[in-house]
Protein backbone atom coordinates (compact mmCIF):
# COMPACT_ATOMS: atom_id res chain seq x y z
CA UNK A 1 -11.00 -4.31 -3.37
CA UNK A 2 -11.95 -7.83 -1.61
CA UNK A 3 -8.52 -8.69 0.06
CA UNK A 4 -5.65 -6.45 2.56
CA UNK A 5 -2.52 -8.87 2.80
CA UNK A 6 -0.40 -7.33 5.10
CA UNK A 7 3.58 -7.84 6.68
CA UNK A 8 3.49 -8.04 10.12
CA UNK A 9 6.54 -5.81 11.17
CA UNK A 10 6.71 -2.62 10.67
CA UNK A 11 2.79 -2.71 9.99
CA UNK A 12 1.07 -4.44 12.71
CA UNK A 13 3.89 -4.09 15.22
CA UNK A 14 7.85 -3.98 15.45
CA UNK A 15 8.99 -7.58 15.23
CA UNK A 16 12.59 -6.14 14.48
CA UNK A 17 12.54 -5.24 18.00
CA UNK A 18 11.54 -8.54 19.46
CA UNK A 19 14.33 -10.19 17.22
CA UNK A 20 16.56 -7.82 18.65
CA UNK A 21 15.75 -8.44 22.04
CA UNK A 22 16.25 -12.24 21.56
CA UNK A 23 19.64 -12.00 20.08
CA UNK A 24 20.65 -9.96 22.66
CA UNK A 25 19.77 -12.44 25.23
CA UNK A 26 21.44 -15.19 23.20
CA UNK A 27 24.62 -13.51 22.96
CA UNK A 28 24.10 -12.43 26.92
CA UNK A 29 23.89 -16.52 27.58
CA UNK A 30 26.72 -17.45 24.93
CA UNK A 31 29.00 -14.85 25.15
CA UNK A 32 28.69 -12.70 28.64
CA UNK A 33 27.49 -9.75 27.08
CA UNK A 34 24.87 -8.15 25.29
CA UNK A 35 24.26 -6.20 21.98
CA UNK A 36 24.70 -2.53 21.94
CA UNK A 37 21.88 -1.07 20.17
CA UNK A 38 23.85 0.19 17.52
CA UNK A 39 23.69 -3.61 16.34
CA UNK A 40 19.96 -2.98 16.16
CA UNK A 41 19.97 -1.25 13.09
CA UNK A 42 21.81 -3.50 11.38
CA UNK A 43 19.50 -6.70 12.08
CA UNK A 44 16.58 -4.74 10.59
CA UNK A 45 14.48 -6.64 8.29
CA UNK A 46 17.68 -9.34 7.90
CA UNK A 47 16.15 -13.09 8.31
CA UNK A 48 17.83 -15.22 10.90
CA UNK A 49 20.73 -16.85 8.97
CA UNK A 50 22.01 -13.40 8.28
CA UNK A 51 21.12 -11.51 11.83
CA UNK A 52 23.21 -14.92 13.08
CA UNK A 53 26.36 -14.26 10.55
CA UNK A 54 26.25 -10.18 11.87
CA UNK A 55 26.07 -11.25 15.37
CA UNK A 56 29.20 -13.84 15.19
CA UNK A 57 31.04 -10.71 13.21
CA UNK A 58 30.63 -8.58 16.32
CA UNK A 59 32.11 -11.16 18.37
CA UNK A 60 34.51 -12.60 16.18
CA UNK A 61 33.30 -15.96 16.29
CA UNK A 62 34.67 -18.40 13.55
CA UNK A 63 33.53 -21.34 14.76
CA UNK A 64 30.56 -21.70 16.46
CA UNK A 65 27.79 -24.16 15.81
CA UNK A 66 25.46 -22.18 13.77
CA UNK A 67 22.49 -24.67 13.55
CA UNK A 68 22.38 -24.75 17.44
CA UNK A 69 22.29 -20.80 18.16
CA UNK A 70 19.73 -20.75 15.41
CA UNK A 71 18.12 -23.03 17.96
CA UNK A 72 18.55 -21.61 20.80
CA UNK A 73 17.60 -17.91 19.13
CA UNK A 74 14.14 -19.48 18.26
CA UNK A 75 13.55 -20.82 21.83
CA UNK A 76 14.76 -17.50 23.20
CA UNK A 77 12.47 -15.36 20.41
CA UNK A 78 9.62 -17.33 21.44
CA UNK A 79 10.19 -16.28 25.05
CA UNK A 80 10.37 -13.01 24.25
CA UNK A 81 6.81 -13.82 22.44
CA UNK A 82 5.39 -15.17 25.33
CA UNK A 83 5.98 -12.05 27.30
CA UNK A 84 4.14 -9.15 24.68
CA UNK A 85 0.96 -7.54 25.39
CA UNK A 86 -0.88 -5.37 23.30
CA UNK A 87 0.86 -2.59 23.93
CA UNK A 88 3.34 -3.35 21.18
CA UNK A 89 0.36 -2.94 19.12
CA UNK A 90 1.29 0.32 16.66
CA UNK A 91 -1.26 2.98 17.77
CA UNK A 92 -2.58 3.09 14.33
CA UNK A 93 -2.48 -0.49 13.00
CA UNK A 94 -6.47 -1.46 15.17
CA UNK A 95 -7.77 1.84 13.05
CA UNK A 96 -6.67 0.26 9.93
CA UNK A 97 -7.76 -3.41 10.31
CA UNK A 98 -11.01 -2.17 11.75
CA UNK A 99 -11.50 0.08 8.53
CA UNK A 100 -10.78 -3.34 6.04
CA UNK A 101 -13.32 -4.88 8.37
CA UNK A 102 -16.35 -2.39 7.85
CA UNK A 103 -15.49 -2.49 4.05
CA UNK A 104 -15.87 -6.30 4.35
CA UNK A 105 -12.27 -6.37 3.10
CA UNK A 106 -10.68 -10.07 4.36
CA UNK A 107 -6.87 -10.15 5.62
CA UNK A 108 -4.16 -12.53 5.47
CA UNK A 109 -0.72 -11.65 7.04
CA UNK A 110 2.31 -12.47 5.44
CA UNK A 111 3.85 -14.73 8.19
CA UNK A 112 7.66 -14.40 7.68
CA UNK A 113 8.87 -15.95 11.10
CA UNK A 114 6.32 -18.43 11.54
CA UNK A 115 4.86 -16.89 14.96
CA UNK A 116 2.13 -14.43 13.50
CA UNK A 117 -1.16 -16.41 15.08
CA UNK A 118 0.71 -16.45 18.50
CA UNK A 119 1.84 -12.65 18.12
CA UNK A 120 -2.06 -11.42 16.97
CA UNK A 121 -3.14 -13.03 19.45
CA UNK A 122 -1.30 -11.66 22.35
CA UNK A 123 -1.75 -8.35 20.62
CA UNK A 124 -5.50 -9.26 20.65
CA UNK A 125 -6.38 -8.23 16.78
CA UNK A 126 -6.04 -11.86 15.71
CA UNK A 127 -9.62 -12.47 14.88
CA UNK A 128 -9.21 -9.89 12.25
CA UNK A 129 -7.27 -12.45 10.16
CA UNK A 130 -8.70 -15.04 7.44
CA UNK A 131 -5.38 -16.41 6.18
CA UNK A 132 -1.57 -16.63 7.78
CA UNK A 133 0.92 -17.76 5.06
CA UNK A 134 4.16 -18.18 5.75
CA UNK A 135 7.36 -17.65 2.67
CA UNK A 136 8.28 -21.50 3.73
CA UNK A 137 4.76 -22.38 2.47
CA UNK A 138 5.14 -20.67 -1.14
CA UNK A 139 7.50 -19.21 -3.17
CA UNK A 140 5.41 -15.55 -3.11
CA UNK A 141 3.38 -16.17 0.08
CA UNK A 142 1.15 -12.77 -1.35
CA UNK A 143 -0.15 -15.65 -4.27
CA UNK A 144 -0.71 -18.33 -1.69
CA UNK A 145 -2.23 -15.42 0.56
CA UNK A 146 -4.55 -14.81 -2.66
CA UNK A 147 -6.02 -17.73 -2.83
CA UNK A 148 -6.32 -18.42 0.75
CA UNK A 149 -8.97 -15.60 0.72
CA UNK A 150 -10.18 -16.98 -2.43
CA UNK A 151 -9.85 -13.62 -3.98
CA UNK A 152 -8.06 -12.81 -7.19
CA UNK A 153 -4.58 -11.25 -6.65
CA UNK A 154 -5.85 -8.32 -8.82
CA UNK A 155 -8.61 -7.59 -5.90
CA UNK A 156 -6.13 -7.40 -3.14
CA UNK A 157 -3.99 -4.88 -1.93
CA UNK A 158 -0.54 -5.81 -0.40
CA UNK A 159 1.18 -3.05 2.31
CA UNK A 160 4.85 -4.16 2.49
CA UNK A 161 7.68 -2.86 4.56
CA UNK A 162 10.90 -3.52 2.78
CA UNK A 163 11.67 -3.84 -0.69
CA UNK A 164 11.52 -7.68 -1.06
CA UNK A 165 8.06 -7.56 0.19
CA UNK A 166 7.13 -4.86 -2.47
CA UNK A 167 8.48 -6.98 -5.46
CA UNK A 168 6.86 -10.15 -4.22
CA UNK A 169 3.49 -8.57 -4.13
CA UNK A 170 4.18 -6.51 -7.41
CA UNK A 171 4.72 -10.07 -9.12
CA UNK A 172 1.83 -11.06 -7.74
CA UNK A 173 0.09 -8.71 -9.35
CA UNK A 174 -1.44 -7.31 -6.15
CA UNK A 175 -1.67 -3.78 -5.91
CA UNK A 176 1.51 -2.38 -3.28
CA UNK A 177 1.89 -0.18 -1.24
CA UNK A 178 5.09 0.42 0.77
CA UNK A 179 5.31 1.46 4.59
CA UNK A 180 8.91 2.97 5.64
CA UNK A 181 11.73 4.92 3.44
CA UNK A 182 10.27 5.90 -0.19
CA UNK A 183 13.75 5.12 -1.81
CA UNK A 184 13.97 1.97 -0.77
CA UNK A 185 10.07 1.21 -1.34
CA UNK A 186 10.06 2.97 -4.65
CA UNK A 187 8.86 -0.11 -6.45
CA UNK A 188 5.29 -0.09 -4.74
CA UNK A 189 2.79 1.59 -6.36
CA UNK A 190 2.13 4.14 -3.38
CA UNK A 191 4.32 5.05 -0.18
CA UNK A 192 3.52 6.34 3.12
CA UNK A 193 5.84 6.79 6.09
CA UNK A 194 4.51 5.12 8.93
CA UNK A 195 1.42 3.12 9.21
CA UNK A 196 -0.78 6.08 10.45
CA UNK A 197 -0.87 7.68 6.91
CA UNK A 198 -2.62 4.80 5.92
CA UNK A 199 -6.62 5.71 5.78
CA UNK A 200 -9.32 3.64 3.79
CA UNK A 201 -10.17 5.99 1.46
CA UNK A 202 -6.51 6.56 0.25
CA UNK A 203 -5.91 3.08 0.10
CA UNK A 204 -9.70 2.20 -1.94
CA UNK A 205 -8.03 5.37 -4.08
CA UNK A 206 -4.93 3.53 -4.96
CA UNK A 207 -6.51 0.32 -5.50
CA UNK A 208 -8.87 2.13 -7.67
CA UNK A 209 -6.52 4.12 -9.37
CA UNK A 210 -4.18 0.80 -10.40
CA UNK A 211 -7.48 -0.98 -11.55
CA UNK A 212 -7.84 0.86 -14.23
CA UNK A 213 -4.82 1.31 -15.31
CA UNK A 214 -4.69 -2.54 -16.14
């Protein structure tokens, strides 16, 4: 195993919750009031086009201009950005990219919303990274993240957090492994819960284990 590609939410940290945070202040300015954090829930793991269309459907808003709250979600988002510290950093997620560092394992992170340098870095772990790619960059960003490392996809490991992720780095031909709810992570090749179930050894094991069964 020469390469870890990782998803930043749910792995490194909770991006969900900085998206939510950000569309709540949107709809504070464009609406006079906030989300209730039932809404929360059901913005998890959507991209921005769809968190937009739920957000309008709790308003009731036909006819807004899409393309500029899009706009003004991304300058709020990147706000919200600006204001992290490394305390957002999962408890568990330094112990893991420390262990794929003493195994001379290289990382790339899947970048999905194009802020994953600025987040590492205000989380502090950014140096740990060799490669950001980003889905706008490539069709399956875990093949572009592949040969960003300059490591074959069959080398790599891929920890994904929703199910797209999973089948993107299963057609890759990575070796998955799915962080969150085993149902809807069944494709992946191994699933833990939450990030702190995720040692070395297990994860050398799994690699292993799919190697050989090649």
């Amino acid at each position: 195993m020469k390469g870890a590609i990782l998803s930043l939410n749910q792995i490194i940290l909770d991006t969900d919750e900085l998206q939510f945070e950000a569309w709540r202040n949107l709809a504070m300015y464009e609406f006079g009031m906030g989300l209730p954090g039932k809404v929360a829930h059901q913005l998890a793991g959507l991209d921005r086009h769809q968190a937009l269309e739920v957000v309008l459907s709790h308003f009731n808003q036909t006819d807004a201009d899409k393309d500029e709250l899009l706009n003004e979600q991304y300058e709020m988002y990147t706000k919200v950005i600006e204001g992290i510290g490394e305390d957002k950093l999962y408890p568990n997620a330094k112990r893991l990219l420390n262990n794929f560092y003493d195994h001379y394992v290289d990382m790339a992170v899947n970048d999905v919303d194009g802020h994953a340098k600025e987040i590492l870095q205000k989380l502090k772990v950014d140096d740990f990274f060799d490669a950001f790619v980003s889905p706008v960059d490539s069709d399956n960003p875990y093949l572009k993240a592949s040969q960003e490392l300059n490591v074959q996809p069959a080398a790599c490991i891929g920890i994904g957090s929703n199910a797209k992720q999973i089948a993107l780095i299963n057609d890759t031909g990575v070796v998955s492994i799915g962080v969150g709810d085993a149902t809807e992570l069944k494709a992946a090749k191994y699933q833990v819960s939450q990030v702190g179930d995720l040692k070395y050894p297990m994860i050398r094991k799994v690699w292993e284990d799919n190697e050989l069964d090649e």
